[in-house]
Protein backbone atom coordinates (compact mmCIF):
# COMPACT_ATOMS: atom_id res chain seq x y z
CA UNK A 1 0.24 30.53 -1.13
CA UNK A 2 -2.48 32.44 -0.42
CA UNK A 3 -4.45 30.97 3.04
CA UNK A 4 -8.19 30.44 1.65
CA UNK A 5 -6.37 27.75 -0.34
CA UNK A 6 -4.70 25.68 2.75
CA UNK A 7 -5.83 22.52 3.77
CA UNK A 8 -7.63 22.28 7.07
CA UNK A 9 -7.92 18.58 8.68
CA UNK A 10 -10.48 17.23 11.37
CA UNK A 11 -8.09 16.67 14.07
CA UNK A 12 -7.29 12.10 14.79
CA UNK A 13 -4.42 10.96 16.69
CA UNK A 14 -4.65 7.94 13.79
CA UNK A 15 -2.64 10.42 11.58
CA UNK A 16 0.12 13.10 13.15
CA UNK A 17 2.62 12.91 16.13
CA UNK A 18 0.94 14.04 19.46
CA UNK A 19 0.79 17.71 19.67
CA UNK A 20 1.68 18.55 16.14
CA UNK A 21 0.83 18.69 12.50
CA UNK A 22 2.98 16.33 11.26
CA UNK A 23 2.27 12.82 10.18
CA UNK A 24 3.17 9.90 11.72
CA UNK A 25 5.73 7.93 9.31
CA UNK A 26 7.87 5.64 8.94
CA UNK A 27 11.20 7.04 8.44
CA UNK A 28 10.16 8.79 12.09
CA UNK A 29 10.82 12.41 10.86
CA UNK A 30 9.24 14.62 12.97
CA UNK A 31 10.46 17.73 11.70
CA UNK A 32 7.74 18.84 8.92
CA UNK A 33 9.95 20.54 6.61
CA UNK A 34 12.52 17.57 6.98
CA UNK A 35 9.25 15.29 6.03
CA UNK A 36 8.23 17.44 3.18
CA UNK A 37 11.61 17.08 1.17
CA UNK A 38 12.20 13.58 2.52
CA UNK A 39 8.58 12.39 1.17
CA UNK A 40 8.99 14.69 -1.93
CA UNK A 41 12.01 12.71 -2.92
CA UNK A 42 10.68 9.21 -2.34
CA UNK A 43 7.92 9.97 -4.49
CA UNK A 44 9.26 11.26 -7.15
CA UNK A 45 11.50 8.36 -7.38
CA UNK A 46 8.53 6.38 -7.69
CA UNK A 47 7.10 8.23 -9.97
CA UNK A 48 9.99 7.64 -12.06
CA UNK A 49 9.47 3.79 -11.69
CA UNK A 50 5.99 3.66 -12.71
CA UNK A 51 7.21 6.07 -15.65
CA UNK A 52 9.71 3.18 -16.79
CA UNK A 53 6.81 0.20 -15.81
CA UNK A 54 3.07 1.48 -14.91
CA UNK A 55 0.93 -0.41 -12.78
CA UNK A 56 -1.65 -2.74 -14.88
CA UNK A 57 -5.15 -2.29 -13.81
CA UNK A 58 -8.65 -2.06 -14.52
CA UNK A 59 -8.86 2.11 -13.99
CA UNK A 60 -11.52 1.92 -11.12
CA UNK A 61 -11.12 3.10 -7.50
CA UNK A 62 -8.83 -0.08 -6.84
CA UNK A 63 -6.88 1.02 -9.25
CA UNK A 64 -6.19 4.69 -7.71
CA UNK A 65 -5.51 2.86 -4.56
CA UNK A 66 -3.00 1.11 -5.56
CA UNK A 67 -1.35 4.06 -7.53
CA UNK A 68 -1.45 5.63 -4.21
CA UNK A 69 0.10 2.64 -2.65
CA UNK A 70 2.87 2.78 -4.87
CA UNK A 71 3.77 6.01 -4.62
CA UNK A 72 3.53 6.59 -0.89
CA UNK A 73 4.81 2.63 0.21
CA UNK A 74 8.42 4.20 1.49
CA UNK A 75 6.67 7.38 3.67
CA UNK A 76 2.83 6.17 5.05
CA UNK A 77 1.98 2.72 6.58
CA UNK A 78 -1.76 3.94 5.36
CA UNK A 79 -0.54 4.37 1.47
CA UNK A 80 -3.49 2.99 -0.50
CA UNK A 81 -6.06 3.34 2.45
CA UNK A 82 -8.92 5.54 2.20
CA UNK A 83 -8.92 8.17 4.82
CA UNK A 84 -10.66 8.35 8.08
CA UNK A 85 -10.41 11.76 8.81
CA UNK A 86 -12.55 15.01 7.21
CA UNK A 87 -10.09 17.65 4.37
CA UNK A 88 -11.63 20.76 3.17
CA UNK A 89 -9.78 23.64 0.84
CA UNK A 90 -12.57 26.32 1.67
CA UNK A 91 -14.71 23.83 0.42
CA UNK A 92 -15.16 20.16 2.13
CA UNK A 93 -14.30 17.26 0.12
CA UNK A 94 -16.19 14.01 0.61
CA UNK A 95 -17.05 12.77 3.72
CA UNK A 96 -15.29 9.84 4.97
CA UNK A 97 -18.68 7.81 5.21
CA UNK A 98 -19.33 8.57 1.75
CA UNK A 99 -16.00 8.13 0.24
CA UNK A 100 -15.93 4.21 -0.76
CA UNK A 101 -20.14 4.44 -2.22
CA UNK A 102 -19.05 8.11 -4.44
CA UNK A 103 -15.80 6.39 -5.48
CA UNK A 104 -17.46 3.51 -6.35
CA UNK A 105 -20.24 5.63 -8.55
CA UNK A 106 -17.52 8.21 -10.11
CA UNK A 107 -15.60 4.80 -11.32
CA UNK A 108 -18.59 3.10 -12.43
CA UNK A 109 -19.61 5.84 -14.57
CA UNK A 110 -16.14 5.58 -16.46
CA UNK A 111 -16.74 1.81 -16.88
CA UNK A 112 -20.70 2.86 -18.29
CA UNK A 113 -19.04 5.35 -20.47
CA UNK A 114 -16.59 2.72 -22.04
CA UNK A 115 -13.61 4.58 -20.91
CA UNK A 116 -14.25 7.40 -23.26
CA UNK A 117 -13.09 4.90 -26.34
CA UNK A 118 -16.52 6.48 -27.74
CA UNK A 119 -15.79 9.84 -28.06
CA UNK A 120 -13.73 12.19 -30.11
CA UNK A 121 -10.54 13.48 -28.80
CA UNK A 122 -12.07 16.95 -28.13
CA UNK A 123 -15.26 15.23 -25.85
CA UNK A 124 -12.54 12.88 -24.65
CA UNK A 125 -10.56 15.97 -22.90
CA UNK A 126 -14.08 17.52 -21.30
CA UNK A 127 -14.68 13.94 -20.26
CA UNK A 128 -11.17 13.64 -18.50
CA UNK A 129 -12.06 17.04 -16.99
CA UNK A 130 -14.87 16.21 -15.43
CA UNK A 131 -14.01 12.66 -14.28
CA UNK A 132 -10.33 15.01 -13.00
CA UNK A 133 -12.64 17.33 -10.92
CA UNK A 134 -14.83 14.38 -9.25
CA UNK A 135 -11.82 12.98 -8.07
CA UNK A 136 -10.61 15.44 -6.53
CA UNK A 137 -14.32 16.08 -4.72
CA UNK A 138 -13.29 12.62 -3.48
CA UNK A 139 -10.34 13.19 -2.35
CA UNK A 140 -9.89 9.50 -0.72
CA UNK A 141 -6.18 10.01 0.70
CA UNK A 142 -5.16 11.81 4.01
CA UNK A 143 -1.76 12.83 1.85
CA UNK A 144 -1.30 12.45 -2.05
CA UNK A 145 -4.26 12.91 -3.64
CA UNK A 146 -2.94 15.18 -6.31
CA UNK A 147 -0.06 12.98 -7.67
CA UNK A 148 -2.60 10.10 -7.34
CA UNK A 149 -5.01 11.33 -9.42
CA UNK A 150 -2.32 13.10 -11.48
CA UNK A 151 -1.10 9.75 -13.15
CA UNK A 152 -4.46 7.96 -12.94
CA UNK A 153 -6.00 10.37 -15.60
CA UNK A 154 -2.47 10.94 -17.37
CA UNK A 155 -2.70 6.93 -17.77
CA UNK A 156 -6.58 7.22 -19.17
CA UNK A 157 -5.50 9.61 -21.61
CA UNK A 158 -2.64 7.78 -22.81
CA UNK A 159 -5.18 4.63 -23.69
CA UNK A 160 -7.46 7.09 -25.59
CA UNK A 161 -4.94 8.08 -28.13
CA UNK A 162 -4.08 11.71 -25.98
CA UNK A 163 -0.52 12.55 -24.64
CA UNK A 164 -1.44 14.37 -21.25
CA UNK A 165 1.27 15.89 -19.27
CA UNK A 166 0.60 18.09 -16.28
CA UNK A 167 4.09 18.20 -14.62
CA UNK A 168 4.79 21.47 -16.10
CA UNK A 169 1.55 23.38 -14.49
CA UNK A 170 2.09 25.13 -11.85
CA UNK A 171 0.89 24.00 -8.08
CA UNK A 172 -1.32 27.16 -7.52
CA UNK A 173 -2.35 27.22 -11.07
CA UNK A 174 -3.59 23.58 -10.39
CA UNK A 175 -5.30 24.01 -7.27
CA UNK A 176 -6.97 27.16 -8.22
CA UNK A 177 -8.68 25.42 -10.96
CA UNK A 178 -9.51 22.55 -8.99
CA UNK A 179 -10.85 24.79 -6.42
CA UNK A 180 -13.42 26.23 -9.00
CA UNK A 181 -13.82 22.74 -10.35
CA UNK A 182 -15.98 21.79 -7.19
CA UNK A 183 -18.36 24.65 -7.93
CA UNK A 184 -18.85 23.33 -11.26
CA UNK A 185 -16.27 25.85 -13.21
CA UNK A 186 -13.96 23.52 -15.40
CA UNK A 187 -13.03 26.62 -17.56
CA UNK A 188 -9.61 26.91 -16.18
CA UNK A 189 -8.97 23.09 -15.85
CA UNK A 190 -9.82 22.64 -19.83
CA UNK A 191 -8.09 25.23 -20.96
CA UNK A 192 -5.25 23.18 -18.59
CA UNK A 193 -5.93 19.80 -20.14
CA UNK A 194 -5.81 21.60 -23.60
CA UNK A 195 -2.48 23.24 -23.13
CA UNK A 196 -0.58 20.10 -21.91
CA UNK A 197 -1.90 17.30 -24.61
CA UNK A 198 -1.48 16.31 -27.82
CA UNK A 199 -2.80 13.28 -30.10
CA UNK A 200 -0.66 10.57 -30.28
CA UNK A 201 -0.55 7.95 -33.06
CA UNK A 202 -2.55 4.67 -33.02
CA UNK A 203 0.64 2.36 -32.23
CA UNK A 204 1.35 4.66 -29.63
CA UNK A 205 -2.19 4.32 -28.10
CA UNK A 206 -2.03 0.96 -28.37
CA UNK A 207 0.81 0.64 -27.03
CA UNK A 208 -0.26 2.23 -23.88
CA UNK A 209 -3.28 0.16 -24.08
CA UNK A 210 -0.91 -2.97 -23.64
CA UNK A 211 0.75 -1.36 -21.02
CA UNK A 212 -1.84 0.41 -18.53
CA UNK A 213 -4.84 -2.03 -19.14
CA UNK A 214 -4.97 -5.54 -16.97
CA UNK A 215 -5.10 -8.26 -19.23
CA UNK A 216 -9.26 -8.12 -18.68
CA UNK A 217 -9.59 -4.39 -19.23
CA UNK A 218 -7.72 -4.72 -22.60
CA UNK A 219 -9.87 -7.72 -24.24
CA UNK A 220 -12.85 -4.98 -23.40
CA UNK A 221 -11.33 -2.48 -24.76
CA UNK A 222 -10.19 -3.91 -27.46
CA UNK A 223 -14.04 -5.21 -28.52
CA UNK A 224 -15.00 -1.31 -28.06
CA UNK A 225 -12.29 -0.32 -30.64
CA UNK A 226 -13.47 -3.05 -33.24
């Protein structure tokens, strides 16, 4: 992978073993390459569980944390936490002291836009676009924030009637368009979003409704759908 795209960390003994790069965990690999495919296979095993039963939620920042959580509850005793160290990727993604009052505003302007249930399926991909690209700006977790936010907006799709599947892309595809995301390009993540989704029927969508949606999100979404 080219460098420019290679994460660079503000340096905390809260997160890696003393005197190297790799983080502190609790099957006490300390071998990063050993940690990689360890973690790698934990997850996706996880991934496969919340395949078979998602999480119920309300699709707000507590909601990503908790996806988070899931995933990364075998690997991280800080799965779920917000981090309290500075990332960039060229660019720098949120601050830390920033990161709970921008989460809170890119999660409340999903709720203000009813969860896209107002828009066509066309407006509702640019939507999930954008709302994508701001969480990555975020970027709340010291590991994980891709598969995070991966399934988050795959889930908010799925309740809006759109099949989105972004396994298949490529990691450097991905993080080249997120990278031009930040500067306000979405060109490369629509044409993304487009590529990997289809319409799904209404049962299906409301299916996933039942599924996804906490018992208080779905009477609310149900009223916007009437």
């Amino acid at each position: 992978m080219d460098n420019k795209y290679k994460y660079t960390y503000e340096r905390t003994a809260d997160y890696c073993y003393k005197g190297t790069d790799v983080l502190i965990n609790k099957l006490n690999v300390t071998n990063e390459e050993d940690l990689f495919n360890l973690e790698r296979e934990l997850v996706s095993l996880r991934i496969y569980e919340l395949n078979e039963k998602p999480l119920k939620g309300n699709f707000d920042f507590d909601y990503l944390k908790s996806i988070h959580k899931y995933l990364f509850q075998d690997v991280y005793r800080w799965a779920g936490d917000i981090r309290n160290c500075n990332i960039a990727k060229q660019d720098l993604f949120c601050l830390t002291e920033h990161i709970e009052s921008f989460g809170n505003d890119v999660f409340n302007k999903l709720k203000k836009e009813k969860y896209f249930m107002d828009y066509n399926n066309e407006t509702t991909i640019d939507k999930l676009v954008e709302l994508f690209a701001d969480i990555n700006v975020l970027h709340p977790f010291r590991e994980g924030n891709g598969r995070s936010q991966r399934i988050f907006i795959e889930s908010l799709a799925k309740i809006n009637g759109i099949d989105l599947d972004l396994t298949g892309v490529s990691k450097i595809d991905m993080i080249v368009a997120s990278h031009e995301s930040i500067n306000g390009d979405y060109k490369k993540l629509k044409e993304m979003f487009k590529n990997n989704s289809r319409v799904i029927s209404e049962d299906e969508r409301q299916k996933y409704i039942n599924t996804y949606c906490s018992c208080e999100l779905k009477e609310i979404i149900v009223n916007y759908l009437r």
